[in-house]
Every structure is written in structure tokens, then in C-alpha cells.
PDB file of N, CA and C in Angstrom:
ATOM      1  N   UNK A   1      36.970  -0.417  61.042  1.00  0.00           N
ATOM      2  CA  UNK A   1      37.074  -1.782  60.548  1.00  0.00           C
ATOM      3  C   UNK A   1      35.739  -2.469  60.790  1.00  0.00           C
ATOM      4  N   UNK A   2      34.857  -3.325  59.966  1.00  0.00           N
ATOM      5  CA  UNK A   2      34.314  -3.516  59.926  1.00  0.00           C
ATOM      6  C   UNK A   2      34.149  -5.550  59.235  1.00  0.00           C
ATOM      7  N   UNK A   3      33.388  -6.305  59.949  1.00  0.00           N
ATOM      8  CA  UNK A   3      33.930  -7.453  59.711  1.00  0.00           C
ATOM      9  C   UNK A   3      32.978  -8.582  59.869  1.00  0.00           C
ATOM     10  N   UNK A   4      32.415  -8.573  58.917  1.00  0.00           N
ATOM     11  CA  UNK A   4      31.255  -9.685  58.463  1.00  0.00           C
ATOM     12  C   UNK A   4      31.444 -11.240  58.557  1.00  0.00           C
ATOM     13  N   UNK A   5      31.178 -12.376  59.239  1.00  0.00           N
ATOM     14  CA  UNK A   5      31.418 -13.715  59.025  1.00  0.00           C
ATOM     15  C   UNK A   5      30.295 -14.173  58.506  1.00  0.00           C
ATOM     16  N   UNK A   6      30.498 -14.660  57.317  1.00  0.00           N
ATOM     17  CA  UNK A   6      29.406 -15.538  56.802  1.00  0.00           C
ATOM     18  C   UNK A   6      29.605 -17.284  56.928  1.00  0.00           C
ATOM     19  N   UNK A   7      29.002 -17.977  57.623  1.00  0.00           N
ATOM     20  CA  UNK A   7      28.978 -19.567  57.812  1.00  0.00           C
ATOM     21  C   UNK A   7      28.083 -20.317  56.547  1.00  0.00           C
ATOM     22  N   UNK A   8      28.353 -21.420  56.204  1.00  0.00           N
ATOM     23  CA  UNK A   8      28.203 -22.595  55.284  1.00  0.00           C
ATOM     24  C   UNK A   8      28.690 -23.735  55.401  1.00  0.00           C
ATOM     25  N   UNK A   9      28.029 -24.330  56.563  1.00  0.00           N
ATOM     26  CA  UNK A   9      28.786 -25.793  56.461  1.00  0.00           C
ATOM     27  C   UNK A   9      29.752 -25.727  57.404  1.00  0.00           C
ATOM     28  N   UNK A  10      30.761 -26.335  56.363  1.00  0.00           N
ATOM     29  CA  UNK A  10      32.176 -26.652  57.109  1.00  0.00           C
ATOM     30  C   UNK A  10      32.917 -25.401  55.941  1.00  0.00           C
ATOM     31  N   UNK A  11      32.286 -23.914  55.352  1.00  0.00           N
ATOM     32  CA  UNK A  11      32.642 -22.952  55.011  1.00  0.00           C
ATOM     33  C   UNK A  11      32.663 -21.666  55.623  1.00  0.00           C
ATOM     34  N   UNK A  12      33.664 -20.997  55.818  1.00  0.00           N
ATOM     35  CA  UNK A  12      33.435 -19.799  56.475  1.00  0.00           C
ATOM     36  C   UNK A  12      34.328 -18.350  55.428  1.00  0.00           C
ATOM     37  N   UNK A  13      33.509 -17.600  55.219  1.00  0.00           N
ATOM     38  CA  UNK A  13      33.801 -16.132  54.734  1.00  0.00           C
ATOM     39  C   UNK A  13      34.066 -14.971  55.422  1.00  0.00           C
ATOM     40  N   UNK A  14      35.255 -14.303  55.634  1.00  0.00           N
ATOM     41  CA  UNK A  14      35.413 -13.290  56.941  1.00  0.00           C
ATOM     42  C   UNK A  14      35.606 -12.833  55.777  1.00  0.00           C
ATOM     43  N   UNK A  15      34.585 -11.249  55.279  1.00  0.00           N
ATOM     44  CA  UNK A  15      34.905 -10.309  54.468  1.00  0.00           C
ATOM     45  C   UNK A  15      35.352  -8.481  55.501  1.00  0.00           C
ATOM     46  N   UNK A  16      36.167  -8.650  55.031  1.00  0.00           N
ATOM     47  CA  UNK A  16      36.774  -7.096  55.555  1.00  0.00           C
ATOM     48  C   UNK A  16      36.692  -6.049  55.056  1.00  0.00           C
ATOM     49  N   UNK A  17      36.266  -4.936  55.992  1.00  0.00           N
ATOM     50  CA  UNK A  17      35.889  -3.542  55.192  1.00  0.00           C
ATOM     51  C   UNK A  17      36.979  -2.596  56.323  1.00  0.00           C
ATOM     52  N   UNK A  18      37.863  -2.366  55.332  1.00  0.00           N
ATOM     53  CA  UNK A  18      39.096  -1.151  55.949  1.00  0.00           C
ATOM     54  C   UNK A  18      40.432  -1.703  55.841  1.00  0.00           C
ATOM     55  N   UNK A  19      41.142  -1.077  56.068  1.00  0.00           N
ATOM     56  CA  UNK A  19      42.785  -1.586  56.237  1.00  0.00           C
ATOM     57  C   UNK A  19      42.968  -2.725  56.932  1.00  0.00           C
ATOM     58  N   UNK A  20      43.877  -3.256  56.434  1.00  0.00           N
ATOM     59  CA  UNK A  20      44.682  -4.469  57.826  1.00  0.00           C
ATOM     60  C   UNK A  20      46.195  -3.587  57.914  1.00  0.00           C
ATOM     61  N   UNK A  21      46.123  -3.563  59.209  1.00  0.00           N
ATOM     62  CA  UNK A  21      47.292  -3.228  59.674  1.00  0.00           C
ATOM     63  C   UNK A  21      47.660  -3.812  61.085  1.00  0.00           C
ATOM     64  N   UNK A  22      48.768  -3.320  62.019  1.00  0.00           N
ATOM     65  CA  UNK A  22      48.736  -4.065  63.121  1.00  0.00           C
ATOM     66  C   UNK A  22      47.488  -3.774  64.494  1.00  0.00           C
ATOM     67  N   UNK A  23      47.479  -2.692  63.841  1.00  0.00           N
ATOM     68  CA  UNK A  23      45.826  -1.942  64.661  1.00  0.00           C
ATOM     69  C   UNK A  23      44.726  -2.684  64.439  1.00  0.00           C
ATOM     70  N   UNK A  24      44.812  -3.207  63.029  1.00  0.00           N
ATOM     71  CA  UNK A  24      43.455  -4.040  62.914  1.00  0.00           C
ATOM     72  C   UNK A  24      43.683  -5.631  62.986  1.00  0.00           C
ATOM     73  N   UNK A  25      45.019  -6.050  63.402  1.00  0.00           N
ATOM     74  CA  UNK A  25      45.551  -7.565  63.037  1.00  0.00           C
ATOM     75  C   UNK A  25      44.499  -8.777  64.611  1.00  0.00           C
ATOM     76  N   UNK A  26      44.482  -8.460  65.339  1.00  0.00           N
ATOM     77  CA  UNK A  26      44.104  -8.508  66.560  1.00  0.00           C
ATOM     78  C   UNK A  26      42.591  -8.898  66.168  1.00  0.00           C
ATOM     79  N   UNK A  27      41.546  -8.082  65.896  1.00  0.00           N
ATOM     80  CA  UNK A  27      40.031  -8.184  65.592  1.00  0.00           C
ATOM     81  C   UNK A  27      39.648  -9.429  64.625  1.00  0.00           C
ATOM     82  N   UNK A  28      41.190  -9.008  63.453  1.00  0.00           N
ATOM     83  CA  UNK A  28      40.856 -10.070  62.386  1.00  0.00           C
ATOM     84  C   UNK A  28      41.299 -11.408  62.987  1.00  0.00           C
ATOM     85  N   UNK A  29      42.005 -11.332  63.830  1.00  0.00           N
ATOM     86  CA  UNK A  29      42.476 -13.105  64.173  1.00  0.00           C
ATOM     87  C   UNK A  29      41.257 -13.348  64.888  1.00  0.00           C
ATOM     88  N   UNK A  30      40.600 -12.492  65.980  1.00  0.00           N
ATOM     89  CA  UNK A  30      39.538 -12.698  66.545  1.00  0.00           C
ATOM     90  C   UNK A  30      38.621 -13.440  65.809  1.00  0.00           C
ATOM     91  N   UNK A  31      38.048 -12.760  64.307  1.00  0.00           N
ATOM     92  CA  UNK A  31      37.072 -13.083  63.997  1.00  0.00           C
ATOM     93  C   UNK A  31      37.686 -14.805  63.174  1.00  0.00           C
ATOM     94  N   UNK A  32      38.793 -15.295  63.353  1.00  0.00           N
ATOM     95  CA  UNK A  32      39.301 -16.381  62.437  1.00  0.00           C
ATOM     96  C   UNK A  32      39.016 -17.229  63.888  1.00  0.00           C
ATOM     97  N   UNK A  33      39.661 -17.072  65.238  1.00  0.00           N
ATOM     98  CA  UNK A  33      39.705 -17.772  66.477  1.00  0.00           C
ATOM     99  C   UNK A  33      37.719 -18.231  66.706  1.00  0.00           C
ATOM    100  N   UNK A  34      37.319 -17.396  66.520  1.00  0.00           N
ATOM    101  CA  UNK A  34      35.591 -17.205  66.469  1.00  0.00           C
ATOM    102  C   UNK A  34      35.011 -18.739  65.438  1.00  0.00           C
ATOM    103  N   UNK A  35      35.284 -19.146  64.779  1.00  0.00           N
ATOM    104  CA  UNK A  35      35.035 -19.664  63.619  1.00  0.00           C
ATOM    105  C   UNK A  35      34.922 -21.207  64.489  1.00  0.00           C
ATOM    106  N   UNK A  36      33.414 -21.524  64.007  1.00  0.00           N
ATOM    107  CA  UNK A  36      33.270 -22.941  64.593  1.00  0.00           C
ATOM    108  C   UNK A  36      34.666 -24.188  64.169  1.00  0.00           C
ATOM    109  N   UNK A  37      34.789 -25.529  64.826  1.00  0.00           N
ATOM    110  CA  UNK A  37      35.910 -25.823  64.790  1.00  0.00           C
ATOM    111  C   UNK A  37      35.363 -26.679  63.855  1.00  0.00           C
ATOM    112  N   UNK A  38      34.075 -27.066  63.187  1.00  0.00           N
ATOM    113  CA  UNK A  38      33.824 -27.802  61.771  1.00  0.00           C
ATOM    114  C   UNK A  38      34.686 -27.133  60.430  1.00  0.00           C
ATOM    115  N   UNK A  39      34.791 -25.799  60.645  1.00  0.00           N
ATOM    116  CA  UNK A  39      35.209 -24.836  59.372  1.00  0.00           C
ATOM    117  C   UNK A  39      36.373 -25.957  58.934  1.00  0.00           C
ATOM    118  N   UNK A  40      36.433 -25.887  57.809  1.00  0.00           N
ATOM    119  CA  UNK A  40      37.374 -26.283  56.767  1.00  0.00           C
ATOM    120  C   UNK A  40      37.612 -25.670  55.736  1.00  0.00           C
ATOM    121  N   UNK A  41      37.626 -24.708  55.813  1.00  0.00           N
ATOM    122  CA  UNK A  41      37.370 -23.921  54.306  1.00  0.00           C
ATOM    123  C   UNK A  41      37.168 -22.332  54.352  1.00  0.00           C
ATOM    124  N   UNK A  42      38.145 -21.748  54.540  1.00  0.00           N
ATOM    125  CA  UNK A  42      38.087 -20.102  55.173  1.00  0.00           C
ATOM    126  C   UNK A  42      38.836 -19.191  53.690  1.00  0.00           C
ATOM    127  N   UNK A  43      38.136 -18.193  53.497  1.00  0.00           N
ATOM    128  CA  UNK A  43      38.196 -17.649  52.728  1.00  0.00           C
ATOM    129  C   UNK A  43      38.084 -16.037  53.162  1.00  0.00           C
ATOM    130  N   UNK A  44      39.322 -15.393  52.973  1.00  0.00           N
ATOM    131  CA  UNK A  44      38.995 -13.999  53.412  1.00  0.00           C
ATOM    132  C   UNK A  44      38.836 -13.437  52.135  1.00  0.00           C
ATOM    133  N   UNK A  45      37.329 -12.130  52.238  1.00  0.00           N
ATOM    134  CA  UNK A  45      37.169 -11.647  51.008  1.00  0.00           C
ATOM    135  C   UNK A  45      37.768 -10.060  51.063  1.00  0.00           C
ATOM    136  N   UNK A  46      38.571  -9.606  51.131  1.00  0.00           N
ATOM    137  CA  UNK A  46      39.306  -8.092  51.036  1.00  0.00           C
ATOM    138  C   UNK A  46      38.568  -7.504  49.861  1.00  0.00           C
ATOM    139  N   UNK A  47      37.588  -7.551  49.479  1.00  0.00           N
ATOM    140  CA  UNK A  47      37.473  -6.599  48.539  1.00  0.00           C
ATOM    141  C   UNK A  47      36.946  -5.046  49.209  1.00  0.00           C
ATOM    142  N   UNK A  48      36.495  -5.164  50.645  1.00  0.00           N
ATOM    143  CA  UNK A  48      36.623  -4.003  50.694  1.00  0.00           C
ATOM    144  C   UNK A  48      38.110  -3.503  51.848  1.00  0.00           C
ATOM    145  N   UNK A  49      38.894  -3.921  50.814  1.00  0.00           N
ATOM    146  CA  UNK A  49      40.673  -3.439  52.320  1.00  0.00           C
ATOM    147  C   UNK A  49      41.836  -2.968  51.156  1.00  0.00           C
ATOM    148  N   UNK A  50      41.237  -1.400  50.756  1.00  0.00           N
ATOM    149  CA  UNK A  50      41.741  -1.025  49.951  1.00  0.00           C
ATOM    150  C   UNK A  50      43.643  -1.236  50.438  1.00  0.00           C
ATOM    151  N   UNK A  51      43.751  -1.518  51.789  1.00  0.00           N
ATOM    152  CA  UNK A  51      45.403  -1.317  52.430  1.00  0.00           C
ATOM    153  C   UNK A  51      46.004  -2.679  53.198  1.00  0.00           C
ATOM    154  N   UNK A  52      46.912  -2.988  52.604  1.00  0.00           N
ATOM    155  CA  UNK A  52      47.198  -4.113  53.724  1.00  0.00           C
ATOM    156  C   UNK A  52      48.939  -4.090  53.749  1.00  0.00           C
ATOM    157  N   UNK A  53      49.327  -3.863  55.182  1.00  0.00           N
ATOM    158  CA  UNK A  53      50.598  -4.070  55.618  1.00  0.00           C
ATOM    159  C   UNK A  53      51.197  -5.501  55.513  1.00  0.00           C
ATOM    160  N   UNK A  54      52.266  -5.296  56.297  1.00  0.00           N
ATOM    161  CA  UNK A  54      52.943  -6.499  56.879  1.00  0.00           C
ATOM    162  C   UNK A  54      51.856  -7.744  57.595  1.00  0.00           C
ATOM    163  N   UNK A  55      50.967  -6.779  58.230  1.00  0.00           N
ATOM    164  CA  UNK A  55      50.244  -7.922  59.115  1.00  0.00           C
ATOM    165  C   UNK A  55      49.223  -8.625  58.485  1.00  0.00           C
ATOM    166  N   UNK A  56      49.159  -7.764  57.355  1.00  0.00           N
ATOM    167  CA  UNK A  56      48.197  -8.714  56.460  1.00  0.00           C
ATOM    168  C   UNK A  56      48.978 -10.156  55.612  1.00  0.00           C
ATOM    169  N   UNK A  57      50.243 -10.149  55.627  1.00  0.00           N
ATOM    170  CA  UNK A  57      51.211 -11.169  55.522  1.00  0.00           C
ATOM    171  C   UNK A  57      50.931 -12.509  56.755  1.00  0.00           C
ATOM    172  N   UNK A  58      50.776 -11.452  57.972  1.00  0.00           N
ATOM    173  CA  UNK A  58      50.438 -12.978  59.206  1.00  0.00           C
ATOM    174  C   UNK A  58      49.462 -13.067  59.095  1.00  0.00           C
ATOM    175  N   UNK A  59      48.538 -12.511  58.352  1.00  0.00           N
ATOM    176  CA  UNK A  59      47.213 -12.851  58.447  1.00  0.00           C
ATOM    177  C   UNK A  59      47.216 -14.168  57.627  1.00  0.00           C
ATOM    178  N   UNK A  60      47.100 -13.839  56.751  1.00  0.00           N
ATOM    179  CA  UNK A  60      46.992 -15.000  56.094  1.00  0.00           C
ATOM    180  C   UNK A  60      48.204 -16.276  55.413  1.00  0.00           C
ATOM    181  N   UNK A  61      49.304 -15.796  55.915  1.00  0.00           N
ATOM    182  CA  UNK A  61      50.677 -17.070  56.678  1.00  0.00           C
ATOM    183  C   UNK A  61      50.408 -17.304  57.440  1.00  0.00           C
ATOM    184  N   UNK A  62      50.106 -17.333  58.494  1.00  0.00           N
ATOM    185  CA  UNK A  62      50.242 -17.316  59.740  1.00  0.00           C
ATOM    186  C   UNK A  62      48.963 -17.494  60.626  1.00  0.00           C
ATOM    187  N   UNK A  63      48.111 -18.584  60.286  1.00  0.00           N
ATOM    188  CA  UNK A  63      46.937 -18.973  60.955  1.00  0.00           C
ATOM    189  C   UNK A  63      46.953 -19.225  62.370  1.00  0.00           C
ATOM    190  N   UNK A  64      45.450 -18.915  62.754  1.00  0.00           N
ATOM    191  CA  UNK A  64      45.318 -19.354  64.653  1.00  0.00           C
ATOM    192  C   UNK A  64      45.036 -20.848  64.874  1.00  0.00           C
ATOM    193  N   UNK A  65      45.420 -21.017  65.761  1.00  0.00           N
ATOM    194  CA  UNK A  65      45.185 -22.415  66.298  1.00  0.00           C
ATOM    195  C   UNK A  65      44.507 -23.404  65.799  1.00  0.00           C
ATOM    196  N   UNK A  66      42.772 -22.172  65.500  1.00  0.00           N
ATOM    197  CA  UNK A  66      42.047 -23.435  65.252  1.00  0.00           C
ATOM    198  C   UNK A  66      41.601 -23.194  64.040  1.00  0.00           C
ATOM    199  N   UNK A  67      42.508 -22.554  63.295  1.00  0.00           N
ATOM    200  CA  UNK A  67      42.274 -22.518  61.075  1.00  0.00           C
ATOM    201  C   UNK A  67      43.183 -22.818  60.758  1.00  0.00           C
ATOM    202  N   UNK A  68      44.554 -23.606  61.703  1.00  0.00           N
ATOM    203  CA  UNK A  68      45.546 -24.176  61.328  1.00  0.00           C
ATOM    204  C   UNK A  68      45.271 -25.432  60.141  1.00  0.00           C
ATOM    205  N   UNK A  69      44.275 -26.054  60.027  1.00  0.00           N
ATOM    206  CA  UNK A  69      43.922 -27.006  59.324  1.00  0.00           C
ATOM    207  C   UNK A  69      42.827 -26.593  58.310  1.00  0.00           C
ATOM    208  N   UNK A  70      42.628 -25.525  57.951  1.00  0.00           N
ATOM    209  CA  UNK A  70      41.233 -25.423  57.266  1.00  0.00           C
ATOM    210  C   UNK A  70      42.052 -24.713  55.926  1.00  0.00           C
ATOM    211  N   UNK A  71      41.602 -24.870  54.499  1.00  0.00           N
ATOM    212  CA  UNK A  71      42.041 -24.709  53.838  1.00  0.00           C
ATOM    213  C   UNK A  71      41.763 -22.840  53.531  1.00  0.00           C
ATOM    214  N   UNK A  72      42.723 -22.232  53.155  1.00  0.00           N
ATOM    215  CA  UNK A  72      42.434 -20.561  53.054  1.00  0.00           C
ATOM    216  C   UNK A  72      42.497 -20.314  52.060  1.00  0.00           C
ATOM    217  N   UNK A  73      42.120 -19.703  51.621  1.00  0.00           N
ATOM    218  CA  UNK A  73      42.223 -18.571  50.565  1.00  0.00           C
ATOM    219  C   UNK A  73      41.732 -16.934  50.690  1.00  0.00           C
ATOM    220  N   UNK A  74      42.022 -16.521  49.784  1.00  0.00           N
ATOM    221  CA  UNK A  74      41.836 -15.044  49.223  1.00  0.00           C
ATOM    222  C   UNK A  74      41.267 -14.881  48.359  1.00  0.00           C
ATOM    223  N   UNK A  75      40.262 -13.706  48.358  1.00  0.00           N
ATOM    224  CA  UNK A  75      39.409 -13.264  47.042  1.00  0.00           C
ATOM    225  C   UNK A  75      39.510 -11.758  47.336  1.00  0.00           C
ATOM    226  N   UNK A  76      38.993 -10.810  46.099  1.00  0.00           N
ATOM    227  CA  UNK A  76      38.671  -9.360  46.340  1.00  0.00           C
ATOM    228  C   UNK A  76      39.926  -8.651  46.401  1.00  0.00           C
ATOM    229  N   UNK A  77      41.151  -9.159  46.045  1.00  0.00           N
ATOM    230  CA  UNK A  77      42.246  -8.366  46.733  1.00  0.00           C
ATOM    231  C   UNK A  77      42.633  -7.083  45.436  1.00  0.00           C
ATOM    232  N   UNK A  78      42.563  -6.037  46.129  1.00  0.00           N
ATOM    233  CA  UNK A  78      42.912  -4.705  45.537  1.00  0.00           C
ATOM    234  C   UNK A  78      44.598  -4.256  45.238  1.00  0.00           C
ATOM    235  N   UNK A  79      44.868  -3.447  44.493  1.00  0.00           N
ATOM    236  CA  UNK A  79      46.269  -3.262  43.776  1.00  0.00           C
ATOM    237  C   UNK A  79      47.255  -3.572  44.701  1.00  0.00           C
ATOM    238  N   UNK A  80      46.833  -2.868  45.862  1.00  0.00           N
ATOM    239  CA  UNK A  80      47.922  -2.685  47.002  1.00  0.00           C
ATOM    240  C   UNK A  80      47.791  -4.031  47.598  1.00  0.00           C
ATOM    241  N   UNK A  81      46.855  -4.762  48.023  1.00  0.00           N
ATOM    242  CA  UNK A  81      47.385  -5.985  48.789  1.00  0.00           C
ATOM    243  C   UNK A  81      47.745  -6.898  47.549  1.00  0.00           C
ATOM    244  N   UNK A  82      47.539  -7.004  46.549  1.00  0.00           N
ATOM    245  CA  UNK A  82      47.861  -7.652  45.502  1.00  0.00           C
ATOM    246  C   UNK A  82      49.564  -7.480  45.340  1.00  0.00           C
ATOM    247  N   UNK A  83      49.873  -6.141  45.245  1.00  0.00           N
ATOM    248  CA  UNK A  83      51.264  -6.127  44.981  1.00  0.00           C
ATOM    249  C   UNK A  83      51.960  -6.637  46.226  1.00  0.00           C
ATOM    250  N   UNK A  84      51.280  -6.442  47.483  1.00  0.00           N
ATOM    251  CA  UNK A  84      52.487  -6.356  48.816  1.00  0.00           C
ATOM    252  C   UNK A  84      52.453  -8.217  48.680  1.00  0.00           C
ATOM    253  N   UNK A  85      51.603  -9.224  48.247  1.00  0.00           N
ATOM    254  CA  UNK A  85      51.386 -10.841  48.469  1.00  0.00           C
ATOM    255  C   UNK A  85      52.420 -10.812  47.101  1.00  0.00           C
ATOM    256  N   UNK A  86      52.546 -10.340  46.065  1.00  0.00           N
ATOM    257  CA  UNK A  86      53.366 -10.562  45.028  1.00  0.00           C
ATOM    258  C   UNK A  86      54.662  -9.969  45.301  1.00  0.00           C
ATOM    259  N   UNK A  87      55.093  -9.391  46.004  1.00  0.00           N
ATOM    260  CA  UNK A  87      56.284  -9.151  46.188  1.00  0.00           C
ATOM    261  C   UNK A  87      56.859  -9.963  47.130  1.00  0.00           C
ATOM    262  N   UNK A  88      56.098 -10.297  47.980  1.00  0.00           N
ATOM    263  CA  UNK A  88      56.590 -11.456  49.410  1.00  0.00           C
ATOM    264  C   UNK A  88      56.749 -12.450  48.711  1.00  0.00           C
ATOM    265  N   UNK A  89      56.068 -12.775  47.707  1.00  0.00           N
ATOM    266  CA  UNK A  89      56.266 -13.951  46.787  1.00  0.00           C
ATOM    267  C   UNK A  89      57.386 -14.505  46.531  1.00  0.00           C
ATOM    268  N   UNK A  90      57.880 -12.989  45.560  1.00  0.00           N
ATOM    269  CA  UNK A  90      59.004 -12.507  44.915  1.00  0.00           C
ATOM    270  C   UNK A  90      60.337 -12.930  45.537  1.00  0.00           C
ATOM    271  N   UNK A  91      60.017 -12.326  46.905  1.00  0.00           N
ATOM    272  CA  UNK A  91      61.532 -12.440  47.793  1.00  0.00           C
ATOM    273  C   UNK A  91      61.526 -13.553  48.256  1.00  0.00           C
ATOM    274  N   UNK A  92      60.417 -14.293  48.871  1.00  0.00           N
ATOM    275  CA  UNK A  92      60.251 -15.978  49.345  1.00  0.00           C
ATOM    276  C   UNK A  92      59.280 -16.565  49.605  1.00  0.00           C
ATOM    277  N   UNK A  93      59.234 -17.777  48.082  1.00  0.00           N
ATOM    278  CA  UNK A  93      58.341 -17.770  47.667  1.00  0.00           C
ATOM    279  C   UNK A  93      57.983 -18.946  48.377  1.00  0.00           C
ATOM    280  N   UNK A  94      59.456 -19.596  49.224  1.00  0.00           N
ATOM    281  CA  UNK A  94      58.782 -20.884  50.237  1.00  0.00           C
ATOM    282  C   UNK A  94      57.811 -20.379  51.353  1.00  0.00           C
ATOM    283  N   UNK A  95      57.531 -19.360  51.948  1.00  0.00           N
ATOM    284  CA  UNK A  95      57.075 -19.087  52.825  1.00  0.00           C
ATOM    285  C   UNK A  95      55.841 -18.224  52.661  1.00  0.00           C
ATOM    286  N   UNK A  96      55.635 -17.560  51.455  1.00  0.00           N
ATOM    287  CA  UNK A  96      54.839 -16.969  50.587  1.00  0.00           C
ATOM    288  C   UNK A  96      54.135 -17.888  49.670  1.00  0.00           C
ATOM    289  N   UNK A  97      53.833 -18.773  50.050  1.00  0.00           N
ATOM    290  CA  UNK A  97      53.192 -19.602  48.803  1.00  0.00           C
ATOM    291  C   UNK A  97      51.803 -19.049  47.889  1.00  0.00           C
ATOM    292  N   UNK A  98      51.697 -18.264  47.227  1.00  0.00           N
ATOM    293  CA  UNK A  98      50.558 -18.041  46.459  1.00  0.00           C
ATOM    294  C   UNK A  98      49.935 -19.253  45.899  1.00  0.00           C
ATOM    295  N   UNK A  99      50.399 -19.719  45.641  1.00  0.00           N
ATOM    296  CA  UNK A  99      49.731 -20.833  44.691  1.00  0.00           C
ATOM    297  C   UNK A  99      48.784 -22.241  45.864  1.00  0.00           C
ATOM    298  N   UNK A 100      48.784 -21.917  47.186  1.00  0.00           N
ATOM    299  CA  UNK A 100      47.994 -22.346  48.199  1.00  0.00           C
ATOM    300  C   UNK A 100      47.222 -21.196  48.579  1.00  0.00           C
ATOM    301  N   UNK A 101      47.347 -19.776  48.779  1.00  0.00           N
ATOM    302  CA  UNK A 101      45.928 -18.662  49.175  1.00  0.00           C
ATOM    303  C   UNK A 101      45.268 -18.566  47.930  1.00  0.00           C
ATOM    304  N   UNK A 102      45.665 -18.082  46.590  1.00  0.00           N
ATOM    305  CA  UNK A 102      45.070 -17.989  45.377  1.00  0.00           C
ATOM    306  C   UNK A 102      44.889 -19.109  44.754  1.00  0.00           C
ATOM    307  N   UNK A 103      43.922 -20.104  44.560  1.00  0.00           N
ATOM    308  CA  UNK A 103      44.051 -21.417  44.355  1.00  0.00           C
ATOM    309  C   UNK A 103      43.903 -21.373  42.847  1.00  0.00           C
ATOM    310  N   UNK A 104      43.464 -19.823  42.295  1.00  0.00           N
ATOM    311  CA  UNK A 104      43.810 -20.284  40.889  1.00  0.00           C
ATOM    312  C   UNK A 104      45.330 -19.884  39.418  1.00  0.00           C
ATOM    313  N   UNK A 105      46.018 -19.773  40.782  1.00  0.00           N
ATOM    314  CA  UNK A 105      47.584 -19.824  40.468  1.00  0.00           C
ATOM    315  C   UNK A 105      48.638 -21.427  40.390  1.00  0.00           C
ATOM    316  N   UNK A 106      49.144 -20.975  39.286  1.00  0.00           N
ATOM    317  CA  UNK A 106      49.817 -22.130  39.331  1.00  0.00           C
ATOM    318  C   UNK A 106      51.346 -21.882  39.360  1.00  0.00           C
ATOM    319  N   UNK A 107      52.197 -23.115  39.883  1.00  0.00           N
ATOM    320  CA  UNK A 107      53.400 -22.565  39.698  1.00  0.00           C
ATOM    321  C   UNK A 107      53.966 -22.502  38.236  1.00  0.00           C
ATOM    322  N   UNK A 108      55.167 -21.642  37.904  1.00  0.00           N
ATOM    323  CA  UNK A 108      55.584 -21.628  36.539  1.00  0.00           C
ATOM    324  C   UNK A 108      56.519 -22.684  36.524  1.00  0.00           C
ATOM    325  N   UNK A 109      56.512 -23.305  35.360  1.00  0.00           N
ATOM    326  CA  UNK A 109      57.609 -24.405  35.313  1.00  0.00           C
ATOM    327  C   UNK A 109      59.081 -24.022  34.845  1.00  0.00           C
ATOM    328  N   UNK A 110      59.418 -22.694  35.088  1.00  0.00           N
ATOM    329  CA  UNK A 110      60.563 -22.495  35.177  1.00  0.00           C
ATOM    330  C   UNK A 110      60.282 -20.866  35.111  1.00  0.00           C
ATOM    331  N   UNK A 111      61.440 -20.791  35.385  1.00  0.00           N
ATOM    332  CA  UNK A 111      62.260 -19.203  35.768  1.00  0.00           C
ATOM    333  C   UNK A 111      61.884 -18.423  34.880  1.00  0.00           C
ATOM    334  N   UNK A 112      61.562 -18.366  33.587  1.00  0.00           N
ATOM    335  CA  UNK A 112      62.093 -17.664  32.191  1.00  0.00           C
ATOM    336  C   UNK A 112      60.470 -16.866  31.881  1.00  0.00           C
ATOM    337  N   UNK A 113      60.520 -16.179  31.990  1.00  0.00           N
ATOM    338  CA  UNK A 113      59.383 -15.726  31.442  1.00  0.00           C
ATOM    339  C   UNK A 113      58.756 -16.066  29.801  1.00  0.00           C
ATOM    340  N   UNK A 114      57.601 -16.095  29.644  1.00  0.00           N
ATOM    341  CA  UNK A 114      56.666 -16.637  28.532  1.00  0.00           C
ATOM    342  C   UNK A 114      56.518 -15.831  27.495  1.00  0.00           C
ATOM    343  N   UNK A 115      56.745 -16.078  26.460  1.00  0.00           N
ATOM    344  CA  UNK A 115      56.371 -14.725  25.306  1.00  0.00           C
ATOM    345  C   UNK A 115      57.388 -14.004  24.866  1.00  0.00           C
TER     346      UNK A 115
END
């Protein structure tokens, strides 16, 4: 695992290279707990985390203390973490909110599919 922070401001970029799993859940909160307390604006870039479990669910539900307030998102995300955030969606979508990590999702205005 490998784990780059890039700073900007009151911006911070934690890009990840390897799996998230519960083996790696620990390093990554590290590097979020690490993050000056100006950050407002955290963005994890997975483009290189070809794998992400369950814990990649608390990863990014489930903020530390002090990114409790900073706005998150996601970029880079590959088939597999793409499907496992769309299926959590799927099953609950109050607690799964995509449309707050992917900021360029919107909600659908109803149930029914389009087309």
C-alpha cells in the first residue's frame, strides 16, 4: 500500500495505490487523521485501488474526527469499487449517499427508470 497526500490550501488529496481492505483500513485513516485541521475539502483518488472491501465503505462513510467536517469525495474509482459503492447504494441509499462522495451525481426524481 502505498499513499501519497497532496496539500492545497484548505484542499487535501490522499491518492491510494493497492487494495483497501481491513489490513489496509488503519494506514488510510492514518493518513485522513494526518491532514492539517484547515482541510476542508478531502478527496480520495483510488485510481490506483484496483480492490475495495467493506472497509472501503468506512472509509469513506465513516470519517475521523478531524474530516468529520470537510467535504469528501471520490475520484479514480475502478469497476470493483465502483460496483461495491453502487450496490451499498442500492440496499441503503440513506446511509450510502452517493450523491454527497460523487458530487457529480444527482438524485433521480423517481424510481422508474429513463428510456
Amino acid at each position: 500500500m502505498n499513499i501519497t497526500t497532496v496539500l492545497d490550501g484548505t484542499t487535501a488529496r490522499i491518492e491510494v495505490q493497492g487494495e483497501i481492505d481491513f489490513d489496509t483500513l488503519p494506514l488510510l485513516r492514518t493518513a485522513a487523521t494526518s491532514l492539517p485541521f484547515q482541510v476542508r475539502e478531502l478527496q480520495w483518488d483510488l485510481t490506483g485501488a484496483p480492490f475495495m472491501d467493506i472497509a472501503g465503505l468506512h472509509l469513506l462513510f465513516h470519517p475521523t474526527a478531524n474530516t468529520a467536517d470537510c467535504r469528501t469525495t471520490v475520484t479514480g474509482l475502478g469497476r470493483q469499487p465502483l460496483w461495491l459503492l453502487l450496490t451499498a447504494a442500492d440496499v441503503n441509499p440513506g446511509v450510502f449517499d452517493l450523491c454527497r462522495l460523487l458530487p457529480d451525481t444527482s438524485r433521480p426524481t423517481s424510481g422508474r427508470p429513463v428510456g
